[in-house]
C-alpha atoms as a PDB file:
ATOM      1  CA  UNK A   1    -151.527  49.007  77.600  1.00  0.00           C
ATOM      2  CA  UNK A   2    -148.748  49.242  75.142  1.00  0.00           C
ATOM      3  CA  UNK A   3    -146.111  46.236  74.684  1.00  0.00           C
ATOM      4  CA  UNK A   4    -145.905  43.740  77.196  1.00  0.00           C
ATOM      5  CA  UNK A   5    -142.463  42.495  77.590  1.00  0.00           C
ATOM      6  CA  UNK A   6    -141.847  39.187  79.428  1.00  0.00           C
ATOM      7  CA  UNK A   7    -138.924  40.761  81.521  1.00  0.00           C
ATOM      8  CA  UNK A   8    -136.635  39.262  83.586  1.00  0.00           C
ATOM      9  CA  UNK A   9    -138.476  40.666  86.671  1.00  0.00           C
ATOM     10  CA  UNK A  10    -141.884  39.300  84.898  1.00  0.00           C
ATOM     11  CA  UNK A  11    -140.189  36.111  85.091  1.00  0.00           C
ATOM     12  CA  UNK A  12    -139.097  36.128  88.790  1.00  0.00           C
ATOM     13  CA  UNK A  13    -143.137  36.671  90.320  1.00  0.00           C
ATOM     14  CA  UNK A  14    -144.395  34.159  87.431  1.00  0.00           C
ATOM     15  CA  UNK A  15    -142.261  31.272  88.291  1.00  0.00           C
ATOM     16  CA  UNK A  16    -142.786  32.309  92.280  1.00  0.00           C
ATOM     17  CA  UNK A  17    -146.711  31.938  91.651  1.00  0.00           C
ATOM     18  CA  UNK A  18    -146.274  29.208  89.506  1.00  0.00           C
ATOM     19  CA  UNK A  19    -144.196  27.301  92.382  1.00  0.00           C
ATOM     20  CA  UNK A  20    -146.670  28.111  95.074  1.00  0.00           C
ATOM     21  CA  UNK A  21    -150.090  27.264  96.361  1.00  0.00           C
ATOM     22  CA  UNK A  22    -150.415  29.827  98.608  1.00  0.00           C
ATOM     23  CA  UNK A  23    -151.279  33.287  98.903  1.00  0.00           C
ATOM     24  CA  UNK A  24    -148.793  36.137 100.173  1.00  0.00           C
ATOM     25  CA  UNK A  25    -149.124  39.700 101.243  1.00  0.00           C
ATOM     26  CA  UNK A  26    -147.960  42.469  99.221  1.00  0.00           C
ATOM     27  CA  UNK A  27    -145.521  43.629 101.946  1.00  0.00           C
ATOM     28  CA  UNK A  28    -143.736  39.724 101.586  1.00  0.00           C
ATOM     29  CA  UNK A  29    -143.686  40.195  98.127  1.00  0.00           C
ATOM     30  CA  UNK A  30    -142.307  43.541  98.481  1.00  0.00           C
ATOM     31  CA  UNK A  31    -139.297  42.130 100.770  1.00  0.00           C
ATOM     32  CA  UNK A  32    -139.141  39.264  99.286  1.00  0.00           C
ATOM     33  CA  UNK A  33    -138.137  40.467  95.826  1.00  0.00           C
ATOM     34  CA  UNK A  34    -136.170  43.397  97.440  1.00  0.00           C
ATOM     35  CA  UNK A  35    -132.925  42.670  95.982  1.00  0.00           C
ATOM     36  CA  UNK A  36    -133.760  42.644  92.283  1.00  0.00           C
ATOM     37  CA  UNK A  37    -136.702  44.970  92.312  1.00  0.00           C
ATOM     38  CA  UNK A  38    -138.215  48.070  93.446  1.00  0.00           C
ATOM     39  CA  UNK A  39    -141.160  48.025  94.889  1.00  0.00           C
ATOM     40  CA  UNK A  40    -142.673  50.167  92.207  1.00  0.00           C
ATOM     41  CA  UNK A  41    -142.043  47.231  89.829  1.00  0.00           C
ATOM     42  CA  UNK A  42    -143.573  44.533  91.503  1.00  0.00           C
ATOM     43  CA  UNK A  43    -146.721  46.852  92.239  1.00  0.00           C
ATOM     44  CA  UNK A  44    -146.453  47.325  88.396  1.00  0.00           C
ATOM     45  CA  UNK A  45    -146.136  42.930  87.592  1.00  0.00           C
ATOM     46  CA  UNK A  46    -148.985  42.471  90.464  1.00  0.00           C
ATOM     47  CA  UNK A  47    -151.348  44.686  88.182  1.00  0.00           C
ATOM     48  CA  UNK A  48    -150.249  43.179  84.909  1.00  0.00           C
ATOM     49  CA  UNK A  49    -150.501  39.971  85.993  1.00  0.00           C
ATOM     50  CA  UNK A  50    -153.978  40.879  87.800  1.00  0.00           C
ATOM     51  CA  UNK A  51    -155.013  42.334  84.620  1.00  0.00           C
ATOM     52  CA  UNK A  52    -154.055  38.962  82.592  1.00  0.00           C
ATOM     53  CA  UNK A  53    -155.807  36.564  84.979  1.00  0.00           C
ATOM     54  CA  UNK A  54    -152.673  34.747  86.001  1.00  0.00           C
ATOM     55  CA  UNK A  55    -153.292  36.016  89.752  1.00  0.00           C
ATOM     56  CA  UNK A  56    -156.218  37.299  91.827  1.00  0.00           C
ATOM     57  CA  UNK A  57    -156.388  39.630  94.634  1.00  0.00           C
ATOM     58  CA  UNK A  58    -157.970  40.124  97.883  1.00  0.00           C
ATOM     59  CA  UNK A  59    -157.717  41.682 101.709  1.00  0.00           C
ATOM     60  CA  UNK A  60    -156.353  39.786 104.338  1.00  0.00           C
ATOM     61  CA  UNK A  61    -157.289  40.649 107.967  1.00  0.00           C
ATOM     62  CA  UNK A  62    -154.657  43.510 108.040  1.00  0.00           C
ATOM     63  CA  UNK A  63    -156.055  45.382 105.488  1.00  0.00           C
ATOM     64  CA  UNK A  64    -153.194  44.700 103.137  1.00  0.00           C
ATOM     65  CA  UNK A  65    -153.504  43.192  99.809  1.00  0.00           C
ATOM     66  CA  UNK A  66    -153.029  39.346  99.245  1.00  0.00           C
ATOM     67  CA  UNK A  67    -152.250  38.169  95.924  1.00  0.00           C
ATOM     68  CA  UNK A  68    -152.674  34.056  94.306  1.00  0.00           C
ATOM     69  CA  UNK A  69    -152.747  31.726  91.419  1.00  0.00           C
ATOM     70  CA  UNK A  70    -155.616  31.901  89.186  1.00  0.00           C
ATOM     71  CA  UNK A  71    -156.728  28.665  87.280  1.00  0.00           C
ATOM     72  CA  UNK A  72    -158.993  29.194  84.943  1.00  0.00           C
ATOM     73  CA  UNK A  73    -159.574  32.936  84.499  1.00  0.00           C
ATOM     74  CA  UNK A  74    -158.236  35.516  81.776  1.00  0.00           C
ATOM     75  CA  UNK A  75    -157.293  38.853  80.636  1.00  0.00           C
ATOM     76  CA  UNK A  76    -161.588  39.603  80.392  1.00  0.00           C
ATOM     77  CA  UNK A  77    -162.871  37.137  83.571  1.00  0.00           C
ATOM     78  CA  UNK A  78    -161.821  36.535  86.440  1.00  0.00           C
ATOM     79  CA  UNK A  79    -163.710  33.063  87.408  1.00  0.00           C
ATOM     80  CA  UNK A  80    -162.324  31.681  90.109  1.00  0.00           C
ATOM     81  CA  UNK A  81    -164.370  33.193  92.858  1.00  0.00           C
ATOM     82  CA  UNK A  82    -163.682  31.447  96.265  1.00  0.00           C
ATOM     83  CA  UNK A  83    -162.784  31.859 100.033  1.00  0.00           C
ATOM     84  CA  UNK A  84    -159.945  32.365 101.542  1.00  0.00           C
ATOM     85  CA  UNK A  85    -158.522  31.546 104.831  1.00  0.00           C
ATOM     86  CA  UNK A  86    -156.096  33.066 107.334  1.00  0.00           C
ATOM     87  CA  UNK A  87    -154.573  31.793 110.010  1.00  0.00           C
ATOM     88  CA  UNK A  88    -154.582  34.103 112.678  1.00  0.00           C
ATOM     89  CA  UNK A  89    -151.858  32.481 114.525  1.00  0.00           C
ATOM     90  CA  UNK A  90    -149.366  32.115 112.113  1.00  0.00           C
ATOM     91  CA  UNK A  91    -150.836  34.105 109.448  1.00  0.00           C
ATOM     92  CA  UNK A  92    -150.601  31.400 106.711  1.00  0.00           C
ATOM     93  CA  UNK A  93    -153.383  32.544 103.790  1.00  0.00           C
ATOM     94  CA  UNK A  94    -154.590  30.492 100.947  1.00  0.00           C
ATOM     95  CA  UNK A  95    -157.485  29.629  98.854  1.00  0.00           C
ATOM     96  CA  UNK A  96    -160.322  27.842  99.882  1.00  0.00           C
ATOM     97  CA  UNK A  97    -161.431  24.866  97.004  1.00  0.00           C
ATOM     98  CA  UNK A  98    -165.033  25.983  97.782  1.00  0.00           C
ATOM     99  CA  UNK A  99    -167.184  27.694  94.871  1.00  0.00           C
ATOM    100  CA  UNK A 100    -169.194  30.175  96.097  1.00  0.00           C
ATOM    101  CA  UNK A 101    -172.279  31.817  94.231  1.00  0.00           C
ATOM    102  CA  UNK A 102    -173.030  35.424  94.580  1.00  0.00           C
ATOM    103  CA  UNK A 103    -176.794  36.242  94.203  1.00  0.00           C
ATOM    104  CA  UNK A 104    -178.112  38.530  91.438  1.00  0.00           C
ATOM    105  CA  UNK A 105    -179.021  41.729  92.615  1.00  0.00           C
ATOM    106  CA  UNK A 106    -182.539  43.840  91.405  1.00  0.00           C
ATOM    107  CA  UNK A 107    -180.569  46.489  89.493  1.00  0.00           C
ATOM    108  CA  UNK A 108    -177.458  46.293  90.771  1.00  0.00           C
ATOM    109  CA  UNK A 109    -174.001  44.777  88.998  1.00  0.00           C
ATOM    110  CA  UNK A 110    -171.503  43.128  90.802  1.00  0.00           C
ATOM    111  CA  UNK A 111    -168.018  43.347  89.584  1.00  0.00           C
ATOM    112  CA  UNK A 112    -166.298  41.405  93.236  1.00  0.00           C
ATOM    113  CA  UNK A 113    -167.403  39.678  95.899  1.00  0.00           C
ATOM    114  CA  UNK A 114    -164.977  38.844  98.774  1.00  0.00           C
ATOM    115  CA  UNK A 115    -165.149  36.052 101.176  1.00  0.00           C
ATOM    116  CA  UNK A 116    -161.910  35.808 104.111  1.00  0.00           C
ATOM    117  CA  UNK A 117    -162.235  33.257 106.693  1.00  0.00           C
ATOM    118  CA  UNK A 118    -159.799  33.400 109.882  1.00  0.00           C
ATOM    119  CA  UNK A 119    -159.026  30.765 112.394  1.00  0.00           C
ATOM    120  CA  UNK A 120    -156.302  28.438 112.817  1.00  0.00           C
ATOM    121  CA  UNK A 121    -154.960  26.434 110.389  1.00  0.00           C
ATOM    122  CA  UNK A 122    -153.728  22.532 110.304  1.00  0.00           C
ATOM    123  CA  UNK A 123    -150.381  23.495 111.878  1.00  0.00           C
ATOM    124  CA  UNK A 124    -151.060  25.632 114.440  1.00  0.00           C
ATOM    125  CA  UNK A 125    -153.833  23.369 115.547  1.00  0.00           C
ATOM    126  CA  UNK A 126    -152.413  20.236 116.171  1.00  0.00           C
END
């Protein structure tokens, strides 16, 4: 991959991970960074910082990419595998503290398993 530089932009998505237990959409990234990046630069950190294990990805309902904290996982493992939940009222996603196992497969090899759970969350329920 060539040099990594720990850029100013680098930086900005870090520390906004690093503040956050939630997950966000690629399109809220997108506008929320708008002002000091392009979009093809945060596309660009997402994959580095895919790539290093610092965040995972997954779909949401929309179709759209959803991107969180890892804990645990690196630059050759991602290990973390878990649910995820959207509200589909306010749209709030996050990760679910539940480990999941995925089965073995007779000759097969599974790279990622996805698991997204929708309903309404704490908020919108009460």
């Amino acid at each position: 991959m060539g040099v990594i530089r720990n850029t100013k932009s680098v930086q900005l998505v870090t520390e906004f991970f690093n503040s956050t237990k939630e997950a966000i959409g690629v399109v809220d990234l997108v506008e929320k960074f708008s002002e000091q990046m392009n979009k093809s630069t945060i596309y660009r950190i997402l994959d580095r910082l895919e790539d290093e294990g610092k965040v995972h990805a997954f779909l949401g309902v929309n179709g759209l990419k959803h991107y969180a904290k890892c804990k645990d996982c690196s630059h050759t493992e991602h290990v973390d595998v878990h649910p995820h939940f959207q509200c589909t009222s306010c749209g709030k996603v996050e990760c679910v503290s539940y480990e999941i196992s995925i089965p073995k497969l007779p000759n097969k090899n599974i790279a990622q398993a996805q698991l997204l759970l929708t309903g309404t969350c704490e908020r919108c329920t009460s």
